[in-house]
C-alpha atoms as a PDB file:
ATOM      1  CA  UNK A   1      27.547  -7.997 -20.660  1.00  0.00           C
ATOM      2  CA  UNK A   2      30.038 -10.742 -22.394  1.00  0.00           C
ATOM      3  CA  UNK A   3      30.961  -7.976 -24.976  1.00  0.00           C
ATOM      4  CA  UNK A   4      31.768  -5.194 -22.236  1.00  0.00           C
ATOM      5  CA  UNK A   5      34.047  -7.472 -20.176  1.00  0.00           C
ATOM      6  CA  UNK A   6      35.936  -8.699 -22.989  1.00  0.00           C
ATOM      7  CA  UNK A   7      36.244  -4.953 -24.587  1.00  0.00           C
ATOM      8  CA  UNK A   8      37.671  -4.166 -21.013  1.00  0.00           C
ATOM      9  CA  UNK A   9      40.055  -7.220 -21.192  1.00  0.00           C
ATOM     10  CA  UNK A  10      40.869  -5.790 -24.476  1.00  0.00           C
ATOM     11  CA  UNK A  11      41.734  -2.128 -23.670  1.00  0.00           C
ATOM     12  CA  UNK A  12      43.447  -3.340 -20.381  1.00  0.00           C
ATOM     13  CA  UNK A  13      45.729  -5.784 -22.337  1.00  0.00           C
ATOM     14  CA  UNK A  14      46.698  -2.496 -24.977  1.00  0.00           C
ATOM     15  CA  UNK A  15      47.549  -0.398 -22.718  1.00  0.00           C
ATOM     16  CA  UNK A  16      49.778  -3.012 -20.777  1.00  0.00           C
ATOM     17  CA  UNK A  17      51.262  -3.874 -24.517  1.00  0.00           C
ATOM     18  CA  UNK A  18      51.813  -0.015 -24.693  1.00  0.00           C
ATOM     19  CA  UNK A  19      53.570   0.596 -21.583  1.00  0.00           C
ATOM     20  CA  UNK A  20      55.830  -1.889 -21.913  1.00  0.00           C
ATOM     21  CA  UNK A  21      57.532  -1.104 -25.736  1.00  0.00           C
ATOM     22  CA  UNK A  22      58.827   2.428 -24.131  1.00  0.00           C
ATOM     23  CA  UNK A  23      60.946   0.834 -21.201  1.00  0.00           C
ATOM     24  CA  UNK A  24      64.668   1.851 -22.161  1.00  0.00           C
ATOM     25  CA  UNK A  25      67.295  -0.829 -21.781  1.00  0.00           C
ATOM     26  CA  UNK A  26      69.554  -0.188 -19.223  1.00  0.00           C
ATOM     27  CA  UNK A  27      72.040  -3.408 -20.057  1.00  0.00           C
ATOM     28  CA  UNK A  28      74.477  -2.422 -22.781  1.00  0.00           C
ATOM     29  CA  UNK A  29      77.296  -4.550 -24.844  1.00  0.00           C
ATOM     30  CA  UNK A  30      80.804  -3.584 -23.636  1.00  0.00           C
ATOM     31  CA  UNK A  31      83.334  -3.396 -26.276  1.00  0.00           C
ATOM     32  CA  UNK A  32      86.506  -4.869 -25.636  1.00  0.00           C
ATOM     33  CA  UNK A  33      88.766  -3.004 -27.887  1.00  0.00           C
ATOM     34  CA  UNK A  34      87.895  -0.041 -25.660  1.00  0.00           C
ATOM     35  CA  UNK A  35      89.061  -0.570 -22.329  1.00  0.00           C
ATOM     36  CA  UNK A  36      91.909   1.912 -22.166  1.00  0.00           C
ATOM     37  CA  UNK A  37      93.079   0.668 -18.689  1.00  0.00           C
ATOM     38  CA  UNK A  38      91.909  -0.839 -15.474  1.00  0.00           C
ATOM     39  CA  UNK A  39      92.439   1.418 -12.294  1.00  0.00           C
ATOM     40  CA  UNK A  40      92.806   0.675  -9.012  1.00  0.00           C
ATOM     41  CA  UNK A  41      91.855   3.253  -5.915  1.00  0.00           C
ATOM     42  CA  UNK A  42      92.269   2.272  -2.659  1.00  0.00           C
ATOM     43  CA  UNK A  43      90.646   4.583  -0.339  1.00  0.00           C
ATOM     44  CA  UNK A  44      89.476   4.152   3.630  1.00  0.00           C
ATOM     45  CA  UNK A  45      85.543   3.733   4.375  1.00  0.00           C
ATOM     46  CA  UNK A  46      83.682   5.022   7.629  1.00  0.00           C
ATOM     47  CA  UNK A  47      85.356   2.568  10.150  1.00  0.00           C
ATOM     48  CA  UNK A  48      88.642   3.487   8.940  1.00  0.00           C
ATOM     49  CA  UNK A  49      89.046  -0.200   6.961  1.00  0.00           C
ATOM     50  CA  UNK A  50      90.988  -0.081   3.678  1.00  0.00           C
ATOM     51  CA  UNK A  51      89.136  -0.898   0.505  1.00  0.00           C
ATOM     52  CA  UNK A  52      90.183  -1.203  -2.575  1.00  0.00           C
ATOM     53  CA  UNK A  53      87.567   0.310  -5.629  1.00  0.00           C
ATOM     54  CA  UNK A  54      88.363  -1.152  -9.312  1.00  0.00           C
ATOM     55  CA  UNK A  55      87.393   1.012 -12.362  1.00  0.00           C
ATOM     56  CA  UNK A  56      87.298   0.493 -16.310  1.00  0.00           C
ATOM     57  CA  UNK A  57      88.699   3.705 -18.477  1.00  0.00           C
ATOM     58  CA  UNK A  58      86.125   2.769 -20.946  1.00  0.00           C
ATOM     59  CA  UNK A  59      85.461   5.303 -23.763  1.00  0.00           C
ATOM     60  CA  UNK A  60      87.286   8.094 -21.466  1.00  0.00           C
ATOM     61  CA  UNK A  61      84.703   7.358 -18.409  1.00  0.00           C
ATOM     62  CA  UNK A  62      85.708   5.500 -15.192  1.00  0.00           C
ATOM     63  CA  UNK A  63      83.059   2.996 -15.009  1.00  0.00           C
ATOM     64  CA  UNK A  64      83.058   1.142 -11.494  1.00  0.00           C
ATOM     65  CA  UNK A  65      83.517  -2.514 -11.709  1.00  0.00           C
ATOM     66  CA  UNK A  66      84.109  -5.308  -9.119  1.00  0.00           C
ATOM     67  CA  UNK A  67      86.804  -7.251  -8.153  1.00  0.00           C
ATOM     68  CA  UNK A  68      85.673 -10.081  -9.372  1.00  0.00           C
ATOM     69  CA  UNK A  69      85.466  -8.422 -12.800  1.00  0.00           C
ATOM     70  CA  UNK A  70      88.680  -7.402 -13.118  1.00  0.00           C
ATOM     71  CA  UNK A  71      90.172 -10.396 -12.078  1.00  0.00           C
ATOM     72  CA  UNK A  72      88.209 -12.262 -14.876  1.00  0.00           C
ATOM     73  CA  UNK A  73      88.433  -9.691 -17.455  1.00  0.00           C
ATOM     74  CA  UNK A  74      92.743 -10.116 -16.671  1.00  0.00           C
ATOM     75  CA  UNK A  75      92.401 -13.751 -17.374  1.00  0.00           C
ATOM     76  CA  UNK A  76      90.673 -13.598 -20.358  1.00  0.00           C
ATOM     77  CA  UNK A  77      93.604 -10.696 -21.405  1.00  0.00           C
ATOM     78  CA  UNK A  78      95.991 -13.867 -20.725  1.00  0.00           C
ATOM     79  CA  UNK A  79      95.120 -15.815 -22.146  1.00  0.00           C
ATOM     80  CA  UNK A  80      93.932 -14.126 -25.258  1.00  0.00           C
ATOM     81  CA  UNK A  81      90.106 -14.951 -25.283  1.00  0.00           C
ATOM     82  CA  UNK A  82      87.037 -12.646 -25.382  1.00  0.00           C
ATOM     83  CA  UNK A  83      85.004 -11.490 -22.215  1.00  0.00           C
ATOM     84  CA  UNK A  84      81.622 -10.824 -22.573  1.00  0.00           C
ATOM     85  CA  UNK A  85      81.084  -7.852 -20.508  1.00  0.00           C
ATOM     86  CA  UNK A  86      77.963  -5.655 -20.199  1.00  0.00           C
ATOM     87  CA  UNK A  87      77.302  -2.162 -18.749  1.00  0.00           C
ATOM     88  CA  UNK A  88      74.448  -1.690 -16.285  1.00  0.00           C
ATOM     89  CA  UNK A  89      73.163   1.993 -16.639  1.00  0.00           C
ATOM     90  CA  UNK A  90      70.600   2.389 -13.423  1.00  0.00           C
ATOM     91  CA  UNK A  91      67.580   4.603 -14.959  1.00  0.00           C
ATOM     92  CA  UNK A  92      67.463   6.997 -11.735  1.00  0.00           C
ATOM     93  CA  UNK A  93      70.830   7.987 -11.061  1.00  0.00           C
ATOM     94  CA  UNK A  94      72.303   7.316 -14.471  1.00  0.00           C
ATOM     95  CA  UNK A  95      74.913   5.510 -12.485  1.00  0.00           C
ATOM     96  CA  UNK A  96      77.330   3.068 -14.643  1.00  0.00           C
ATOM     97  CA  UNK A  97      78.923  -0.134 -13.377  1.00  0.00           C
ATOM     98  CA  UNK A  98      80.693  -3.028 -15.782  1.00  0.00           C
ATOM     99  CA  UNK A  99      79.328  -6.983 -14.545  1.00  0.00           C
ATOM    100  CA  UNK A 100      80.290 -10.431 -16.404  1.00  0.00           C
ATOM    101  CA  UNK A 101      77.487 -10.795 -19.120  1.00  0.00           C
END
């Protein structure tokens, strides 16, 4: 009985060791050097409020970003030091965004 729970254990534990080596990172490195330009959109939302939508040119995509980004990815430009950025690729919709890494 000993020997059939612990080739159970066994199997279970493979096929958990299996299932997770073919999950796809969806967190990748941002490259500095190839930010072309930081956009700016402002645009109007369902109540008619004004909001403003920021944007990387990155490798000749608009990749959204926040505000927050931008802002710190300006005052690293400034003052001449790197920022670790990272693009978040969401496995569904393939949808990009740029965050602080």
């Amino acid at each position: 009985m000993k020997r059939y729970i612990l080739s159970f254990a066994l199997m279970l534990a493979a096929i958990g060791a299996y299932a997770q080596s073919e999950v796809k990172n969806d967190t990748i490195a941002v490259n500095n050097t190839e930010i072309n330009k930081i956009v700016t959109d402002e645009t109007t939302n369902s109540k008619g409020k004004k909001v403003i939508k920021y944007y990387f040119l990155y490798g000749g995509e608009l990749i959204q970003a926040s505000r927050h980004v931008v802002e710190s990815y300006n005052l690293c430009q400034k003052h001449g030091a790197k920022c670790h950025l990272a693009m978040v690729v969401n496995k569904k919709t393939n949808r990009k965004r740029i965050i602080l890494h």
